[in-house]
N, C-alpha and C. Protein backbone atom coordinates (compact mmCIF):
# COMPACT_ATOMS: atom_id res chain seq x y z
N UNK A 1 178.19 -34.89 154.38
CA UNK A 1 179.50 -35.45 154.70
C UNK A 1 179.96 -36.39 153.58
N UNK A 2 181.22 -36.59 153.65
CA UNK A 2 181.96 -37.16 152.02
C UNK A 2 181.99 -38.46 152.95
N UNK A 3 182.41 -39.99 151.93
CA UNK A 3 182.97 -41.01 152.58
C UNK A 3 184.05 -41.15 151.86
N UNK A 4 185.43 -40.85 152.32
CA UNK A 4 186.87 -41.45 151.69
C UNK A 4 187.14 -42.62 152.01
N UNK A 5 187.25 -43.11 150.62
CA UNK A 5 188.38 -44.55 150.43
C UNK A 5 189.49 -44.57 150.56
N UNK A 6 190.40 -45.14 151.29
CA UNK A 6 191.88 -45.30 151.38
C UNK A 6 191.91 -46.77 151.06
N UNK A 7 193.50 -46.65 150.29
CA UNK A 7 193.72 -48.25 150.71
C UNK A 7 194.62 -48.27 149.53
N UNK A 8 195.43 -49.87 149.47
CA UNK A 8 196.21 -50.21 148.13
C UNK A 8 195.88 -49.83 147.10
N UNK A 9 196.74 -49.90 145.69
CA UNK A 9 196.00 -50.01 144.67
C UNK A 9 195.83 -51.37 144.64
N UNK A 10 194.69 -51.85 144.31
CA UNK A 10 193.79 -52.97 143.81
C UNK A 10 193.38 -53.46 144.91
N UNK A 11 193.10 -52.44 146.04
CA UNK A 11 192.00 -52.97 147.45
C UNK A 11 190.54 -53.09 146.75
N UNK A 12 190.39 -52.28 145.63
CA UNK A 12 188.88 -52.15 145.51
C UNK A 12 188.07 -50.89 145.52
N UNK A 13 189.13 -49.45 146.12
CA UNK A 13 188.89 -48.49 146.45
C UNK A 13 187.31 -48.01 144.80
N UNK A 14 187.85 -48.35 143.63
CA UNK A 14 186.99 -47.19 142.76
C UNK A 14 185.61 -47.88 142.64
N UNK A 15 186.05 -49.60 142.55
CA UNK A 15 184.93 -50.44 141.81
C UNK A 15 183.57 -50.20 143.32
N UNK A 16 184.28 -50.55 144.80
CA UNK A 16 183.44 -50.29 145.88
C UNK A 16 182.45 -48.49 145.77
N UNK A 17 183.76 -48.39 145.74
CA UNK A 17 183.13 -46.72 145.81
C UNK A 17 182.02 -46.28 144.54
N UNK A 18 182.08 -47.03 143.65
CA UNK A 18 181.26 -46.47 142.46
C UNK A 18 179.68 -47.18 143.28
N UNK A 19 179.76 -48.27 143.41
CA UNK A 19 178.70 -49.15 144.19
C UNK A 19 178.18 -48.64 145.25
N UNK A 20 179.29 -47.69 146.49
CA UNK A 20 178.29 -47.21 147.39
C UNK A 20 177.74 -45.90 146.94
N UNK A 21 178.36 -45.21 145.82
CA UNK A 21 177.32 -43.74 145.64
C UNK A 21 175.98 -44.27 145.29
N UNK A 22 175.95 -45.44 144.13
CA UNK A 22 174.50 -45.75 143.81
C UNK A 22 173.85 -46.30 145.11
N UNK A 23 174.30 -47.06 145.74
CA UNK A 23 173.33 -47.75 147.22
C UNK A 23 173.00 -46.37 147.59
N UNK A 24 173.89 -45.40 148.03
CA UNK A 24 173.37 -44.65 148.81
C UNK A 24 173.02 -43.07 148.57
N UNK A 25 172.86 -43.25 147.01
CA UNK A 25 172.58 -42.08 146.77
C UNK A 25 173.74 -40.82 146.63
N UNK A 26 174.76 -41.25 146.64
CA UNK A 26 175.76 -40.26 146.62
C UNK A 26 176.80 -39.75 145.38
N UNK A 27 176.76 -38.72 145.27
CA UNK A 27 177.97 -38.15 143.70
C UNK A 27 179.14 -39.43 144.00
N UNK A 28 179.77 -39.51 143.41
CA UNK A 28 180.96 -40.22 143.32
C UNK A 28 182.03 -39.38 142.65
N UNK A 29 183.65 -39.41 142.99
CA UNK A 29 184.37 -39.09 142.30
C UNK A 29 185.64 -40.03 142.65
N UNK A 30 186.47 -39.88 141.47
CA UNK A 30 188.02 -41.14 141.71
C UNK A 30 188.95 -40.09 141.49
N UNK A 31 190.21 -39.83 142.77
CA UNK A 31 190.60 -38.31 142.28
C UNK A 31 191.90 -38.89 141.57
N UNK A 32 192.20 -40.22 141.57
CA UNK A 32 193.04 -40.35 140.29
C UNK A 32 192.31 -39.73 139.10
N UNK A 33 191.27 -40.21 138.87
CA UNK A 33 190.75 -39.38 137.35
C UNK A 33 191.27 -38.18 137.41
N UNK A 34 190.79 -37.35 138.47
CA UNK A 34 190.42 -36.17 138.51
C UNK A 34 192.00 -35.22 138.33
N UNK A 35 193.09 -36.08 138.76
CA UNK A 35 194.36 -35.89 138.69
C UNK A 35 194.83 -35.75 137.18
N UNK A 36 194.77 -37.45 136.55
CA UNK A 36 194.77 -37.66 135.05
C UNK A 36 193.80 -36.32 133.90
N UNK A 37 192.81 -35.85 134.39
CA UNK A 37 191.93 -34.96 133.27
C UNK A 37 192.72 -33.56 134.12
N UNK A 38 193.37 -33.31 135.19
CA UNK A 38 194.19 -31.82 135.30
C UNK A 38 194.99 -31.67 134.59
N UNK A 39 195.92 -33.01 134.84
CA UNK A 39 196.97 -33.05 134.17
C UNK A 39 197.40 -33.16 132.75
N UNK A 40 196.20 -33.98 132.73
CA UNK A 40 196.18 -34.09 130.75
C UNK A 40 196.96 -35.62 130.32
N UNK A 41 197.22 -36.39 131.25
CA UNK A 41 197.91 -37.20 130.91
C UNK A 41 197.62 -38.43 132.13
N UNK A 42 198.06 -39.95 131.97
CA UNK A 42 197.92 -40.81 132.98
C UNK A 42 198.91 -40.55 134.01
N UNK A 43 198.26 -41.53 134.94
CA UNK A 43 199.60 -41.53 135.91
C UNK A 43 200.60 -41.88 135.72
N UNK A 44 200.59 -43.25 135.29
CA UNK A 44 202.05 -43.47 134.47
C UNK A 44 202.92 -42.76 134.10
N UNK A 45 202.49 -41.84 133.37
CA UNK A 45 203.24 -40.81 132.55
C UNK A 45 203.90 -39.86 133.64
N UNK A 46 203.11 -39.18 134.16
CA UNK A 46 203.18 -38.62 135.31
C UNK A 46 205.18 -38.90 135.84
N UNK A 47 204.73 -39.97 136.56
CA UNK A 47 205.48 -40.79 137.38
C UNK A 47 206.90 -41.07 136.45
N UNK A 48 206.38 -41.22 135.43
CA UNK A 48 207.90 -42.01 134.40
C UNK A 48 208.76 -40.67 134.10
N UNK A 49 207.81 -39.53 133.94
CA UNK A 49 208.72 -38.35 133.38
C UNK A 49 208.82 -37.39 134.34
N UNK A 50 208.13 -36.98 135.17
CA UNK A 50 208.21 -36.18 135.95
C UNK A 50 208.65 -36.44 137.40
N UNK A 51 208.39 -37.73 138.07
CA UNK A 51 209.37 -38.47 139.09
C UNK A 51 208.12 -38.31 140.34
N UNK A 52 208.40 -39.50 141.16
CA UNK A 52 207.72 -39.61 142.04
C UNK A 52 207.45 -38.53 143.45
N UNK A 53 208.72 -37.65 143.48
CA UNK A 53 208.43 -36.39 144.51
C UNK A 53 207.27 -35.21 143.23
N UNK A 54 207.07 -35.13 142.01
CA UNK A 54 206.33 -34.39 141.37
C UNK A 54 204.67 -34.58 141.04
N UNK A 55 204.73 -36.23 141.34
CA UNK A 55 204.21 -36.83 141.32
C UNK A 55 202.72 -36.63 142.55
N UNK A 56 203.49 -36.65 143.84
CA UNK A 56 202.90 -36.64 145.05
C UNK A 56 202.59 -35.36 145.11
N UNK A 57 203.63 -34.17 144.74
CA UNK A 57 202.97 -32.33 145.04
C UNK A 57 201.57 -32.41 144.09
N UNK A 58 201.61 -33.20 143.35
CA UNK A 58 200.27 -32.82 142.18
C UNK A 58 199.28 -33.19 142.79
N UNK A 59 199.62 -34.52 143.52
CA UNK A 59 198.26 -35.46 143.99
C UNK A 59 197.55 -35.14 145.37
N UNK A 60 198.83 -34.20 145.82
CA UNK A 60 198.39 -33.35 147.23
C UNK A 60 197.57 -32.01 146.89
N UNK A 61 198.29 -31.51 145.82
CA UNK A 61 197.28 -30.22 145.15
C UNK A 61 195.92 -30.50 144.48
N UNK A 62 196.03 -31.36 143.95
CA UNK A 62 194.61 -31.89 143.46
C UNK A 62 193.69 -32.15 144.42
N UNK A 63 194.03 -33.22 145.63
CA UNK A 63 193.05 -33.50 146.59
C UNK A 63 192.81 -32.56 147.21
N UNK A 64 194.05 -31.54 147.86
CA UNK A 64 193.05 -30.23 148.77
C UNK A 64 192.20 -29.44 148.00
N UNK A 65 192.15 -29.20 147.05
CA UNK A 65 191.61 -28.21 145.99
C UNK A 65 190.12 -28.97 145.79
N UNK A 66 190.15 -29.82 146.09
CA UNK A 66 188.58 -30.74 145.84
C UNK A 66 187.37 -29.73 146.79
N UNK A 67 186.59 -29.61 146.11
CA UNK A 67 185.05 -28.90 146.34
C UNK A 67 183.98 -29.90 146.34
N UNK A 68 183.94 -30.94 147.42
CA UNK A 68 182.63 -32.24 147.36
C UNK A 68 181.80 -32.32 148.65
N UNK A 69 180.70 -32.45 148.03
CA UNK A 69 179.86 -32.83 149.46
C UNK A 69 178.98 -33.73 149.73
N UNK A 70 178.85 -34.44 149.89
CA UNK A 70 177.92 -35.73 150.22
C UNK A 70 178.30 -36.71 148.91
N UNK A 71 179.68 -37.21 149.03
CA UNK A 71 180.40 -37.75 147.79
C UNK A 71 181.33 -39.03 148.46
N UNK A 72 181.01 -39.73 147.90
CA UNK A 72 181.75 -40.88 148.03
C UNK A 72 183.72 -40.64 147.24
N UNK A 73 184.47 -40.71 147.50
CA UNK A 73 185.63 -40.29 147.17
C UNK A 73 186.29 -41.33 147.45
N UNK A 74 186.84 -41.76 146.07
CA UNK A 74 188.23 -42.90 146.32
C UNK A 74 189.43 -42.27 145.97
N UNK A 75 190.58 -42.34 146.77
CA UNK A 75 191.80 -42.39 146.46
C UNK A 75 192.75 -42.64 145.75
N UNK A 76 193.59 -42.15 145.75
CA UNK A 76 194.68 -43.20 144.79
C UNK A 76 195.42 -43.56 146.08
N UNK A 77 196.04 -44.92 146.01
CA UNK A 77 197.19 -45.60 147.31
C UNK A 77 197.97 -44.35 147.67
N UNK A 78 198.19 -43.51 146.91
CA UNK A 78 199.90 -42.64 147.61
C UNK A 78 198.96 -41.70 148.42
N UNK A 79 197.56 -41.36 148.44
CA UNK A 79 197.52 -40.14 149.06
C UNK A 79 197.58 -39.91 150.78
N UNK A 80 198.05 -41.07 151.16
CA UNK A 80 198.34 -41.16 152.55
C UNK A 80 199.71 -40.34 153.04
N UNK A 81 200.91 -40.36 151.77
CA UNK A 81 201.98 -39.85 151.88
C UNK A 81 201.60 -38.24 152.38
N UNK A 82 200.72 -37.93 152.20
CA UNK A 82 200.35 -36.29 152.53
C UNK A 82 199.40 -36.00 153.64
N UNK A 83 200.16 -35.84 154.50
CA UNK A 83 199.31 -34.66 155.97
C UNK A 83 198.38 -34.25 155.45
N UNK A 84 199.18 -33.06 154.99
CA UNK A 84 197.74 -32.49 154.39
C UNK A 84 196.38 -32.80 153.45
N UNK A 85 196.86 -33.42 152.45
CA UNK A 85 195.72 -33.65 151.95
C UNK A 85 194.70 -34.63 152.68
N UNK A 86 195.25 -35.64 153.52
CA UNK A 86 194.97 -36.86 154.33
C UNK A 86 193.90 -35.55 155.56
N UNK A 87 194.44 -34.28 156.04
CA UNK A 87 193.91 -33.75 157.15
C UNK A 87 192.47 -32.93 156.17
N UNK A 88 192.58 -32.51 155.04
CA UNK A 88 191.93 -32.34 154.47
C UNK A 88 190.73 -32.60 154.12
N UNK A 89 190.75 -34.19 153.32
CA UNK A 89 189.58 -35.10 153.06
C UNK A 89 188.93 -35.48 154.83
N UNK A 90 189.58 -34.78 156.18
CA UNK A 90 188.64 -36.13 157.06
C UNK A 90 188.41 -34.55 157.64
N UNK A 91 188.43 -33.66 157.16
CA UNK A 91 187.66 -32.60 157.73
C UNK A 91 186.52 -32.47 157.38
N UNK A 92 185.69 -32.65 156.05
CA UNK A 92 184.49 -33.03 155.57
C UNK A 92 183.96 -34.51 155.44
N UNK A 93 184.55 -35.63 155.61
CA UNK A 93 184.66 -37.11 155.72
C UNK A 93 184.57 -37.71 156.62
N UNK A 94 184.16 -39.01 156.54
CA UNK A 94 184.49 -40.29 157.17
C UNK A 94 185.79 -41.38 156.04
N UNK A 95 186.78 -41.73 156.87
CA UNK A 95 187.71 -41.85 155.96
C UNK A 95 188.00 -43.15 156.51
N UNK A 96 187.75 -44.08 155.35
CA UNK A 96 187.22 -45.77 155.65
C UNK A 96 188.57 -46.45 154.58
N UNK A 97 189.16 -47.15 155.69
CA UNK A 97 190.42 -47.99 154.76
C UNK A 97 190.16 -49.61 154.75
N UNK A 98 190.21 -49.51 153.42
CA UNK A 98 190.05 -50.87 152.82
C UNK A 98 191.10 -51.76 153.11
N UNK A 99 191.51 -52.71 153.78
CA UNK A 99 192.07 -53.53 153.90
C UNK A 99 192.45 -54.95 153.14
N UNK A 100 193.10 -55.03 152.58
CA UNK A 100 193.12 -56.71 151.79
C UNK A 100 194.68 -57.06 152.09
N UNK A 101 194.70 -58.51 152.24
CA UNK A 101 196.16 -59.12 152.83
C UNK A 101 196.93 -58.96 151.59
N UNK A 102 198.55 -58.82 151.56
CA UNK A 102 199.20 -58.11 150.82
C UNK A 102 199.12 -59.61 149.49
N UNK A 103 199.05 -60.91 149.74
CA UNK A 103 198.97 -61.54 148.80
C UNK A 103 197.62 -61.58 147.76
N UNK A 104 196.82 -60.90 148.33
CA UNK A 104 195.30 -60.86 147.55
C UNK A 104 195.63 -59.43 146.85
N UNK A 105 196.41 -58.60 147.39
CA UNK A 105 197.20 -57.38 146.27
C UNK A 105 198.04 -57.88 144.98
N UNK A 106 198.88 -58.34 145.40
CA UNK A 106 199.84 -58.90 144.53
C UNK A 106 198.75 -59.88 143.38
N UNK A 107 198.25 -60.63 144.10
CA UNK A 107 197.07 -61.34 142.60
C UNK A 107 196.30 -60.62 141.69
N UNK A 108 195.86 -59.42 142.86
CA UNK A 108 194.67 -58.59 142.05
C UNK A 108 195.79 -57.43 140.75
N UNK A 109 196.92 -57.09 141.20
CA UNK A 109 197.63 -56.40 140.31
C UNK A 109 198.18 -57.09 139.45
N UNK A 110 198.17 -57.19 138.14
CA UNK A 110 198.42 -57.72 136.89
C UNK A 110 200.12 -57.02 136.73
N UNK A 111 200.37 -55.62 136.29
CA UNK A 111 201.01 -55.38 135.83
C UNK A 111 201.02 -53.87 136.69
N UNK A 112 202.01 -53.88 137.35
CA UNK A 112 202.64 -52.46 138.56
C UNK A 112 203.07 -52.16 138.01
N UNK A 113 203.59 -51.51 136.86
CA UNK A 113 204.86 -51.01 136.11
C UNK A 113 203.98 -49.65 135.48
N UNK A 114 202.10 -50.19 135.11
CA UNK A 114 201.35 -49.44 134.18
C UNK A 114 200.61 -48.97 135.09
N UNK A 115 200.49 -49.00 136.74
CA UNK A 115 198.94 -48.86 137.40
C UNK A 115 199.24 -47.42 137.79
N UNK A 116 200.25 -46.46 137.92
CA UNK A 116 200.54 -45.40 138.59
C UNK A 116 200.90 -45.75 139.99
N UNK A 117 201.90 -46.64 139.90
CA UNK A 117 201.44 -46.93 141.58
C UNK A 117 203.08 -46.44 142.28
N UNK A 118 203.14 -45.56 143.54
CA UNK A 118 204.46 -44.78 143.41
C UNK A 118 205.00 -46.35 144.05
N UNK A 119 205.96 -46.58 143.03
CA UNK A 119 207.13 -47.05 144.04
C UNK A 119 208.70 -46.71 144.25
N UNK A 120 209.61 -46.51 145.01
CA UNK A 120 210.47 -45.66 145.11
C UNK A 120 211.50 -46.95 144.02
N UNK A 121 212.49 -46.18 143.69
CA UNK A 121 213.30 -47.30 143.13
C UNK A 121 214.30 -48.31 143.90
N UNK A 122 214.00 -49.35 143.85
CA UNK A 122 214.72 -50.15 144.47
C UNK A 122 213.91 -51.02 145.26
N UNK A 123 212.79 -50.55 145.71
CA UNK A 123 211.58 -51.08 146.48
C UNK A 123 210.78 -52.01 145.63
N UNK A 124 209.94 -53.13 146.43
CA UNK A 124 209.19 -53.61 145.58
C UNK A 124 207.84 -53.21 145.72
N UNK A 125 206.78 -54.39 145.51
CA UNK A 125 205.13 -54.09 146.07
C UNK A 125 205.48 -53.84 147.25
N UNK A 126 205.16 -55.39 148.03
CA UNK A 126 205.88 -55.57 149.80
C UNK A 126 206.15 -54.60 150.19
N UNK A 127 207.56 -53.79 150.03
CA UNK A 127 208.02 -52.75 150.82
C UNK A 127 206.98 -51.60 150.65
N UNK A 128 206.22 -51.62 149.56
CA UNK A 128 205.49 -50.41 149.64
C UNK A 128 204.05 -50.64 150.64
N UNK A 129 203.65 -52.12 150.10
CA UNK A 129 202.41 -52.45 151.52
C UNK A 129 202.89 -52.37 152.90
N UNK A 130 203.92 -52.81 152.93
CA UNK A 130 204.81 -52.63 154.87
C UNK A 130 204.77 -50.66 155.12
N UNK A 131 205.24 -49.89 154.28
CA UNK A 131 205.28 -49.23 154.29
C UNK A 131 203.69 -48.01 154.39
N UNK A 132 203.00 -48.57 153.46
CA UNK A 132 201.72 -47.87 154.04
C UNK A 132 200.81 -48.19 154.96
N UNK A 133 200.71 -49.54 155.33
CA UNK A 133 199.44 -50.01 155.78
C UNK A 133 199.02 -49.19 157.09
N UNK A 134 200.65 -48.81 157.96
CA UNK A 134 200.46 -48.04 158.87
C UNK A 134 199.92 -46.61 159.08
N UNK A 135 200.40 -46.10 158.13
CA UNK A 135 199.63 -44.48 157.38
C UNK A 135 198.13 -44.84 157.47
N UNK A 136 197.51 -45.77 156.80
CA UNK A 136 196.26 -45.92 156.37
C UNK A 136 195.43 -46.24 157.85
N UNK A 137 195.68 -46.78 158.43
CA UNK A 137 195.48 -47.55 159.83
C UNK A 137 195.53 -46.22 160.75
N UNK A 138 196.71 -44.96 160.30
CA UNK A 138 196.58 -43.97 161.10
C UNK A 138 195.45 -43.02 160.74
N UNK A 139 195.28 -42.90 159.35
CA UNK A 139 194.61 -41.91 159.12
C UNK A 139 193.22 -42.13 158.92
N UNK A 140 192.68 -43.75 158.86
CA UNK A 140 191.06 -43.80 158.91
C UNK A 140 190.41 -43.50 160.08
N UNK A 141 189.38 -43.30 159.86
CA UNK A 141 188.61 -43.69 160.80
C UNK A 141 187.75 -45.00 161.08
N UNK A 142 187.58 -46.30 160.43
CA UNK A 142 187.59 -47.01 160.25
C UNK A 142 188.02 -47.78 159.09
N UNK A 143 188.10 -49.35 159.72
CA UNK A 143 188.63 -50.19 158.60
C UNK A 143 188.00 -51.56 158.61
N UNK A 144 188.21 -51.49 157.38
CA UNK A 144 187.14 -52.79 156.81
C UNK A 144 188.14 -53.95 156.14
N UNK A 145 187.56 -54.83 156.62
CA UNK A 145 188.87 -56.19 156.23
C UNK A 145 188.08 -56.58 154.56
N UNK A 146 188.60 -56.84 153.87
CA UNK A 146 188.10 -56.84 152.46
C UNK A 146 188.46 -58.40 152.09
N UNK A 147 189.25 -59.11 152.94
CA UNK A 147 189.85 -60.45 152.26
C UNK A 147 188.50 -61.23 152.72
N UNK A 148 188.37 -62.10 151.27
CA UNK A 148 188.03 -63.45 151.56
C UNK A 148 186.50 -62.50 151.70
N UNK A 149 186.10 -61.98 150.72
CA UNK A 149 184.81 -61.31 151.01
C UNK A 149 184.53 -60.70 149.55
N UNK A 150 182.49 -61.11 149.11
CA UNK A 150 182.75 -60.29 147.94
C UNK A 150 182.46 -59.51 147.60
N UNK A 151 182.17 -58.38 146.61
CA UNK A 151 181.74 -57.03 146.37
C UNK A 151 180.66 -56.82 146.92
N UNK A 152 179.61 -57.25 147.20
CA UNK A 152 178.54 -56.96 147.98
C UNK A 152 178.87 -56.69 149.32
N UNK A 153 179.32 -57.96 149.79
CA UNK A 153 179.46 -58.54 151.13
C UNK A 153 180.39 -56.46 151.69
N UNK A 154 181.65 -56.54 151.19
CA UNK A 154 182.27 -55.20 151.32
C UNK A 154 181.33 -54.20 151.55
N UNK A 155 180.20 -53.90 150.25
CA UNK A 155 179.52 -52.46 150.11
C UNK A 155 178.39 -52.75 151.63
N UNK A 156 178.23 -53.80 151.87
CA UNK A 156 177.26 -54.10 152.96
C UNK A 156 177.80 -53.71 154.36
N UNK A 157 178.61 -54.26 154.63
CA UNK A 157 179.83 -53.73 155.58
C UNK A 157 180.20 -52.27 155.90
N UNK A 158 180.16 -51.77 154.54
CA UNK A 158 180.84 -49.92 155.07
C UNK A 158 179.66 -49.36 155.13
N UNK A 159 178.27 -49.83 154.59
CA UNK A 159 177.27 -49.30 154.95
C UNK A 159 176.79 -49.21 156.41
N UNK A 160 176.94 -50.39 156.67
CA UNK A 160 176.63 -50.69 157.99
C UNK A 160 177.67 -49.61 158.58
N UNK A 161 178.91 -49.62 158.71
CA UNK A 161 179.52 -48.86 159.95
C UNK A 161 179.86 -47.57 159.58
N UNK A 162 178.95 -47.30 158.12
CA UNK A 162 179.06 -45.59 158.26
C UNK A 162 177.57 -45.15 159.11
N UNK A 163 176.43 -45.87 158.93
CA UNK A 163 175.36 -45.99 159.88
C UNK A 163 175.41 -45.69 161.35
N UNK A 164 176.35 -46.76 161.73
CA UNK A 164 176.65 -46.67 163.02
C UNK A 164 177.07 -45.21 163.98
N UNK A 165 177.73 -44.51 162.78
CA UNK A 165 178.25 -43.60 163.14
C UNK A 165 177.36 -42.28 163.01
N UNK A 166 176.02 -42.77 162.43
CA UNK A 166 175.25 -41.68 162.12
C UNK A 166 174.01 -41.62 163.46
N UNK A 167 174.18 -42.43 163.86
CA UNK A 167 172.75 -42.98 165.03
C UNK A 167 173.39 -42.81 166.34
């Protein structure tokens, strides 16, 4: 079984996820990479020239097309925008959303303009955290509060309640 990361960009989704394949023995993959080496190019780019509805068909085709198994899998923030790919990853998964309060986002992101991060025009961060948190909340199966907690403390946590679910 896979464990998917959901969550903001700069919840923590790649740095956690790289940490629980080694705890627990598992492949790891970040399907932003995996998006960026299809495509040949960053997200950024992506997004600046090709537009945010071209943006999302790629990131939905990329994630269903994924072949993983006993893999830790982080997200990129938009892939909640997609049914499908979202019905996809929790057919082989446990699909665990990272939680952090929208001001511990805003600190942890330096510069939104370069992260790939979709935002519609006219919208800011905010509207885009108001806007997903509910997607994410719908589509995990659990969620892990990430504020005010540190990289350990986190990888200790999803260990524990992917456990739970195994016993």
């Amino acid at each position: 079984m896979n464990i998917v990361l959901i969550g903001m960009s700069g919840a923590g989704k790649s740095t956690l996820g790289v940490l629980l394949a080694k705890a627990l023995g598992m492949d790891y993959v970040d399907t932003d990479i995996v998006l960026q080496q299809h495509e040949g190019r960053l997200l950024q780019d992506i997004i600046d020239n090709d537009g945010i509805e071209k943006f999302l068909e790629i990131e939905e085709k990329t994630v269903s097309e994924l072949q993983l198994k006993n893999c830790i899998i982080s997200t990129g923030g938009s892939v909640i925008y997609s049914e499908k790919a979202m019905n996809f990853l929790k057919q082989d998964g446990q699909v665990i959303y990272l939680h952090v309060p929208f001001e511990e986002i805003q600190r942890r992101l330096k510069n939104v303009t370069t992260r790939g991060i979709v935002i519609k025009k006219g919208n800011s961060l905010d509207d885009v955290y108001e806007e997903s948190v509910p997607l994410y909340i719908r589509y995990s199966d659990k969620a892990i509060d990430c504020s005010n907690k540190d990289i350990e403390q986190c990888v200790n946590e999803i260990i524990e309640r992917i456990q739970e679910n195994l016993s």
